[in-house]
N, C-alpha and C. Protein backbone atom coordinates (compact mmCIF):
# COMPACT_ATOMS: atom_id res chain seq x y z
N UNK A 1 0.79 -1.19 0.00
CA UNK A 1 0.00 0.00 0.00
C UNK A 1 0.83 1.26 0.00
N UNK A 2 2.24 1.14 0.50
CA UNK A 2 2.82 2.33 0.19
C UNK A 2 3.22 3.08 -1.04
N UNK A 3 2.79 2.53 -2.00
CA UNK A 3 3.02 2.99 -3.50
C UNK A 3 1.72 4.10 -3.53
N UNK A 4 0.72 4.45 -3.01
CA UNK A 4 -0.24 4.99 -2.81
C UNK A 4 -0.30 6.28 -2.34
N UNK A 5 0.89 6.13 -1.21
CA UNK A 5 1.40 7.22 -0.64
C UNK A 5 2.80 7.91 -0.64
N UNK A 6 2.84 8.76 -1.29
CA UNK A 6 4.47 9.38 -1.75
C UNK A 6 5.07 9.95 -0.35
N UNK A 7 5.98 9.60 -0.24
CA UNK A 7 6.80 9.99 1.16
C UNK A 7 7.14 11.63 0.74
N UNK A 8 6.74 12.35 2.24
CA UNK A 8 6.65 13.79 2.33
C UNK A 8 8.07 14.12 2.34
N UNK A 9 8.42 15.29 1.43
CA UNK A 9 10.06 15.22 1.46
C UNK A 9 10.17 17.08 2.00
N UNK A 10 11.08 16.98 2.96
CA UNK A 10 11.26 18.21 3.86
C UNK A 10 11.38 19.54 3.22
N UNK A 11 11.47 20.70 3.90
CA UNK A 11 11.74 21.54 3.25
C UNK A 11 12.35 22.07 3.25
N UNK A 12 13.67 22.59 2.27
CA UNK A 12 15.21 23.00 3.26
C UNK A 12 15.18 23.81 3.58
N UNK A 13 13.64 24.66 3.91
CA UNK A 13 14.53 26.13 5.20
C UNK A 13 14.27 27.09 3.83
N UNK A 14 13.29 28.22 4.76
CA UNK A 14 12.98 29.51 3.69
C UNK A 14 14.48 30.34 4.09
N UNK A 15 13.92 30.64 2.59
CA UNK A 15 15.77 31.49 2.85
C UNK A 15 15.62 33.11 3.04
N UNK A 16 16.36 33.99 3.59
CA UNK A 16 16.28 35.03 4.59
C UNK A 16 15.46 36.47 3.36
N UNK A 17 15.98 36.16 2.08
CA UNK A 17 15.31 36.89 1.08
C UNK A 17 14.17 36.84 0.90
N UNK A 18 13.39 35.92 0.96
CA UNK A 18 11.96 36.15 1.07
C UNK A 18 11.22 36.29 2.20
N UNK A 19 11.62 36.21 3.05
CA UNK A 19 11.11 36.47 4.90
C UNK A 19 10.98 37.91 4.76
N UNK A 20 12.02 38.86 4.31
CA UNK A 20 12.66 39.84 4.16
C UNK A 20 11.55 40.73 3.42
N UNK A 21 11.08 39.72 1.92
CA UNK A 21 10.23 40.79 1.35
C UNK A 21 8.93 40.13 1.68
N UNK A 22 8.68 39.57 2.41
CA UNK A 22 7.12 38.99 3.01
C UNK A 22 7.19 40.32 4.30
N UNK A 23 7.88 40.90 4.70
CA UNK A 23 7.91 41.71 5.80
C UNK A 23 7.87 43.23 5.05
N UNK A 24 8.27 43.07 3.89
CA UNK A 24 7.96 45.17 2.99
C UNK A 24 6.95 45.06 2.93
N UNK A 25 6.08 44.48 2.40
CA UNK A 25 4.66 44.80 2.32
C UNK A 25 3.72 45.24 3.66
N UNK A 26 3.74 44.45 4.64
CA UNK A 26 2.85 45.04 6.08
C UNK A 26 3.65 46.01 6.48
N UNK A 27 5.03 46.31 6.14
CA UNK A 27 5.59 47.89 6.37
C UNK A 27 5.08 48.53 5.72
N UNK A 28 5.16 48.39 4.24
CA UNK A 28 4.79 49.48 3.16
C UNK A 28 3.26 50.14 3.94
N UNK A 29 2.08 49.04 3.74
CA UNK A 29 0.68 49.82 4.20
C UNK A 29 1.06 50.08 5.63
N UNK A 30 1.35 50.22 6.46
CA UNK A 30 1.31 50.61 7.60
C UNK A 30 2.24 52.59 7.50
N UNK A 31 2.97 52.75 6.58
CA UNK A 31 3.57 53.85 6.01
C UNK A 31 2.55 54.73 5.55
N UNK A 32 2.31 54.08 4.19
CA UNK A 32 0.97 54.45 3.69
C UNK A 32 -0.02 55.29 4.53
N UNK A 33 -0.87 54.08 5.10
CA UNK A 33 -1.99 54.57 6.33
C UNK A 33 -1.88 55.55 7.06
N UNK A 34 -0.04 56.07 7.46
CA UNK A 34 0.25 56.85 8.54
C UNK A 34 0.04 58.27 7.89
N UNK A 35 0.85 58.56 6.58
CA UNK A 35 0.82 59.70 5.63
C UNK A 35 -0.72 60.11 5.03
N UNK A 36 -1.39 58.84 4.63
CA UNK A 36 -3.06 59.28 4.16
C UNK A 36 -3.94 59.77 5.21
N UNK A 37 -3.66 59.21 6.19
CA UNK A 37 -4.85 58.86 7.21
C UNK A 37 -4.43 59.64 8.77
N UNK A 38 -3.68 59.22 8.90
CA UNK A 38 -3.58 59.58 10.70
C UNK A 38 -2.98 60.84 10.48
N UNK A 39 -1.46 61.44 9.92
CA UNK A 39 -0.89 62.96 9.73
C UNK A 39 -2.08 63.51 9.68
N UNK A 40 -2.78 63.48 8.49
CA UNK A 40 -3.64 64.68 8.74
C UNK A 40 -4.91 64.75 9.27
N UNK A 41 -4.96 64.09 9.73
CA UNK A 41 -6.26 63.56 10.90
C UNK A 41 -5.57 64.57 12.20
N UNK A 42 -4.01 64.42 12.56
CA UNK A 42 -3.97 65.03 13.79
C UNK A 42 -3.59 66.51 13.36
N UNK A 43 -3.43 66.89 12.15
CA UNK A 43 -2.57 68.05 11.71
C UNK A 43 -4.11 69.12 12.00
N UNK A 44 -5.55 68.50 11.27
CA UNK A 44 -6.54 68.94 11.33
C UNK A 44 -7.06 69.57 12.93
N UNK A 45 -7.08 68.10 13.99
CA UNK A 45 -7.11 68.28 15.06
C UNK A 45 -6.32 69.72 15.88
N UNK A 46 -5.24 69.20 15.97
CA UNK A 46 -4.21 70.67 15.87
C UNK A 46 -4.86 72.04 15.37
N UNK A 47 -5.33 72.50 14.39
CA UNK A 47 -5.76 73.66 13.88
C UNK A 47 -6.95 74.15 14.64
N UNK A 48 -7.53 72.67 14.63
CA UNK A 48 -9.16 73.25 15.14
C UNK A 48 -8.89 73.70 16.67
N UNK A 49 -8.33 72.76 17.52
CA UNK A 49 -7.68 73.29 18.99
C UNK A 49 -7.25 75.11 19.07
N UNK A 50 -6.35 75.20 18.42
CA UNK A 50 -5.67 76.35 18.08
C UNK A 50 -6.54 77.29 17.56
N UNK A 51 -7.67 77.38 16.66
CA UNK A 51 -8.48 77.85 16.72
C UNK A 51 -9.86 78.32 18.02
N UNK A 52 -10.11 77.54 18.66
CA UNK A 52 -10.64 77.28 19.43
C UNK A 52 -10.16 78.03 20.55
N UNK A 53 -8.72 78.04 20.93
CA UNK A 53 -8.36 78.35 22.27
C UNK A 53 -8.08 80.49 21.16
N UNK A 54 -7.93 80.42 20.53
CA UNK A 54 -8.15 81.98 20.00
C UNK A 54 -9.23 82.48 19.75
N UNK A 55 -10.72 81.50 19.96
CA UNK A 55 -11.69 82.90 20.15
C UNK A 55 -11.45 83.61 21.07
N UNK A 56 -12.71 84.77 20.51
CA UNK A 56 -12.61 86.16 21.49
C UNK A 56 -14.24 86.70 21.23
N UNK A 57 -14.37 87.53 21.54
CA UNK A 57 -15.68 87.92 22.15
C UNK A 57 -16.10 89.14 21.15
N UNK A 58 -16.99 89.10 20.62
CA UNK A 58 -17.45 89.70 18.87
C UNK A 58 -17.01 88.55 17.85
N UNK A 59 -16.73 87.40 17.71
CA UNK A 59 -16.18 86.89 16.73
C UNK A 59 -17.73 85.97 15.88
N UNK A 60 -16.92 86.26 14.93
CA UNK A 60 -18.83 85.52 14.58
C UNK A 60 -17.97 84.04 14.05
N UNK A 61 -19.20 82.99 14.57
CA UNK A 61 -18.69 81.87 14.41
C UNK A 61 -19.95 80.84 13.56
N UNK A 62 -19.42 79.68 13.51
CA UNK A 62 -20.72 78.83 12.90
C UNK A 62 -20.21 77.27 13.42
N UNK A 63 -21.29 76.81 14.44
CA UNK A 63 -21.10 75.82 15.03
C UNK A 63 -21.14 74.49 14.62
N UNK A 64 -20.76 73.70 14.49
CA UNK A 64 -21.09 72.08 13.94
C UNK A 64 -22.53 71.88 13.49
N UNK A 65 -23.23 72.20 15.07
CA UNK A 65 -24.88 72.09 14.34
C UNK A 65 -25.46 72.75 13.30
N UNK A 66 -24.97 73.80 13.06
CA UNK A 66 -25.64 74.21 11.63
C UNK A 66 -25.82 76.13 12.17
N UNK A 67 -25.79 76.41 13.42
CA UNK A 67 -26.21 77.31 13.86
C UNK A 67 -24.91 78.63 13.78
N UNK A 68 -25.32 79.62 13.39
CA UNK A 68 -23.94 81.00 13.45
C UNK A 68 -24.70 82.26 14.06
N UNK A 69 -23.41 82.70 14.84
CA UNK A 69 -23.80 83.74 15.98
C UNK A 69 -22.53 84.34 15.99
N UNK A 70 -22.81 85.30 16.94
CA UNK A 70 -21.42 86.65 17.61
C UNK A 70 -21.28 85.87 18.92
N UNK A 71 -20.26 85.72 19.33
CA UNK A 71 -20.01 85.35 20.33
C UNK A 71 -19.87 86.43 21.69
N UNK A 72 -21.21 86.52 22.55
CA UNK A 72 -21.08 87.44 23.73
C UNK A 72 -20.22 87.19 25.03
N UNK A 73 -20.05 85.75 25.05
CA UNK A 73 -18.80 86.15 26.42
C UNK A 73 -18.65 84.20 26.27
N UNK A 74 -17.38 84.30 26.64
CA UNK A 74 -16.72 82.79 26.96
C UNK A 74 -16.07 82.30 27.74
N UNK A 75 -16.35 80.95 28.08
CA UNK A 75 -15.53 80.74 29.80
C UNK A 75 -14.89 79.78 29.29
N UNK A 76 -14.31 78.74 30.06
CA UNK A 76 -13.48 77.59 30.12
C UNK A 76 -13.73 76.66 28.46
N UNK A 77 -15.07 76.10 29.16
CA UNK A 77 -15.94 74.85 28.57
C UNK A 77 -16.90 75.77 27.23
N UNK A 78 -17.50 76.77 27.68
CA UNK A 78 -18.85 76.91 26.99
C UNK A 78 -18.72 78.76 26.53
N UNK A 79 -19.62 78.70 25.23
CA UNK A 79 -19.51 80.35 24.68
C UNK A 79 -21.01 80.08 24.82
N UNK A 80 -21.03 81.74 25.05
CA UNK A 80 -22.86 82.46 24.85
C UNK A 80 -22.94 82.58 23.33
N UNK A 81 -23.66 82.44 22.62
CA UNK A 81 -23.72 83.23 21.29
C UNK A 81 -24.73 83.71 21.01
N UNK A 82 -24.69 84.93 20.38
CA UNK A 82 -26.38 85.53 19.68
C UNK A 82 -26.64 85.14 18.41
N UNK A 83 -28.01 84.54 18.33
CA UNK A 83 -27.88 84.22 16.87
C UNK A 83 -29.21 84.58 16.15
N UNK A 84 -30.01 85.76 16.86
CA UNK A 84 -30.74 86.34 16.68
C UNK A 84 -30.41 87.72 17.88
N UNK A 85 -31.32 88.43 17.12
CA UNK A 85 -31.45 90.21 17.97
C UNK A 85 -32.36 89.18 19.34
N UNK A 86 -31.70 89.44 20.84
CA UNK A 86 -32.53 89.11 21.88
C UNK A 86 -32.66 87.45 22.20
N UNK A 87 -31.70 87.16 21.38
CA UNK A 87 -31.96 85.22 21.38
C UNK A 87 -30.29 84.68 21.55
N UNK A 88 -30.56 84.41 22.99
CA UNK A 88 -28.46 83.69 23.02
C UNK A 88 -28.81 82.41 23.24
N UNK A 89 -28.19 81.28 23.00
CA UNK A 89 -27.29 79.77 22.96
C UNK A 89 -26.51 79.89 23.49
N UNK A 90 -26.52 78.69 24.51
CA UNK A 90 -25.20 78.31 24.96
C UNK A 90 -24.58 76.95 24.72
N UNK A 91 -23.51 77.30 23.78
CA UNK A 91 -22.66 76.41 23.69
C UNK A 91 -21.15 75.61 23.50
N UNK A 92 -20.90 74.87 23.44
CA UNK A 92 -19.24 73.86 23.55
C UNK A 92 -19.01 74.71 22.62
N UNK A 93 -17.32 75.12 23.33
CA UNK A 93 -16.26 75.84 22.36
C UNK A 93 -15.74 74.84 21.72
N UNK A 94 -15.87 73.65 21.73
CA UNK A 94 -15.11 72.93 20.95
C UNK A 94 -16.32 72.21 19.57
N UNK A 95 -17.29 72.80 20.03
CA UNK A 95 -18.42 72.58 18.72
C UNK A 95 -18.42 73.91 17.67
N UNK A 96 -17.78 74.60 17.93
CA UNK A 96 -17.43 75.64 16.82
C UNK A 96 -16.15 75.50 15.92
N UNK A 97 -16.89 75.52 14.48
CA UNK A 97 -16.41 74.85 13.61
C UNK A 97 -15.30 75.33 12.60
N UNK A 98 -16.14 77.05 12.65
CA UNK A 98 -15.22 77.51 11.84
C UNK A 98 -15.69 79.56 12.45
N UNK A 99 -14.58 80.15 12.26
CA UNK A 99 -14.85 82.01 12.43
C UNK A 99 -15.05 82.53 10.93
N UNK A 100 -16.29 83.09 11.29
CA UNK A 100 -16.76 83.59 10.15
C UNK A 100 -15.79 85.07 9.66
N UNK A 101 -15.94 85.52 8.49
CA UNK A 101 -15.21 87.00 8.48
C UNK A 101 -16.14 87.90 8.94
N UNK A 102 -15.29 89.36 9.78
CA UNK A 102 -16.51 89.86 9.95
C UNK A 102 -17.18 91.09 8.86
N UNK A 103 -18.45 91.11 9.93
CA UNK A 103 -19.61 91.32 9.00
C UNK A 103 -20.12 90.47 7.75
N UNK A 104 -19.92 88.74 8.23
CA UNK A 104 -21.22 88.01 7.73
C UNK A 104 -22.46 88.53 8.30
N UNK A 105 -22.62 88.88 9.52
CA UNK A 105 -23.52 88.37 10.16
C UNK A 105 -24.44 90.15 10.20
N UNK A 106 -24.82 90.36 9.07
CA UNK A 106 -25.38 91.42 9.07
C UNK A 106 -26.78 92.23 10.01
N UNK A 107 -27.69 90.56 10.07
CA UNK A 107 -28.93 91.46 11.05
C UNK A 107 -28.86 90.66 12.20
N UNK A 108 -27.70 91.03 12.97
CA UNK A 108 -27.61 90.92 14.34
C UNK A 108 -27.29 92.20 14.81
């Protein structure tokens, strides 16, 4: 019956050149990923912070939710904003998205 079954013949040992380039590739995308994806993921982060810690009080802003106002006074955590004549919001300085130029905000 052993004619049936071919005897398993060893393997002499991967040689260090292909270990070598089986290992560029999960480097390469992991390079990749860092330059597409994460740099400017934190470069973004960074700006918006920096933005954020430079409001000031008259600045007209427009918040994540959709909402834009003058900003009447700001503490730590939270800004007042007007976003009507007689109508203030209060909300996260870190939900403001972007400073408008001024005089967008004409009928306030």
């Amino acid at each position: 019956m052993s004619f049936f079954i071919s005897d398993a013949l060893a393997q002499q040992g991967a040689a260090t050149g292909d270990s070598m380039l089986g290992l560029l590739f999960p480097i390469g995308l992991v390079v990749i990923l860092y330059f597409l994806m994460i740099r400017p993921q934190v470069k973004r982060q960074k700006e918006h912070k920096k933005m954020v810690e430079a409001l000031t009080k008259g600045d007209e802003v427009a918040t994540m939710g959709g909402l834009v106002g003058r900003i009447l006074d700001l503490g730590d955590n939270f800004a007042r904003l007007e976003v009507a004549e007689g109508i203030e919001v209060k909300v996260r300085r870190q939900s403001v998205e972007s400073v408008l130029p001024k005089g967008s905000l004409k009928e306030l």
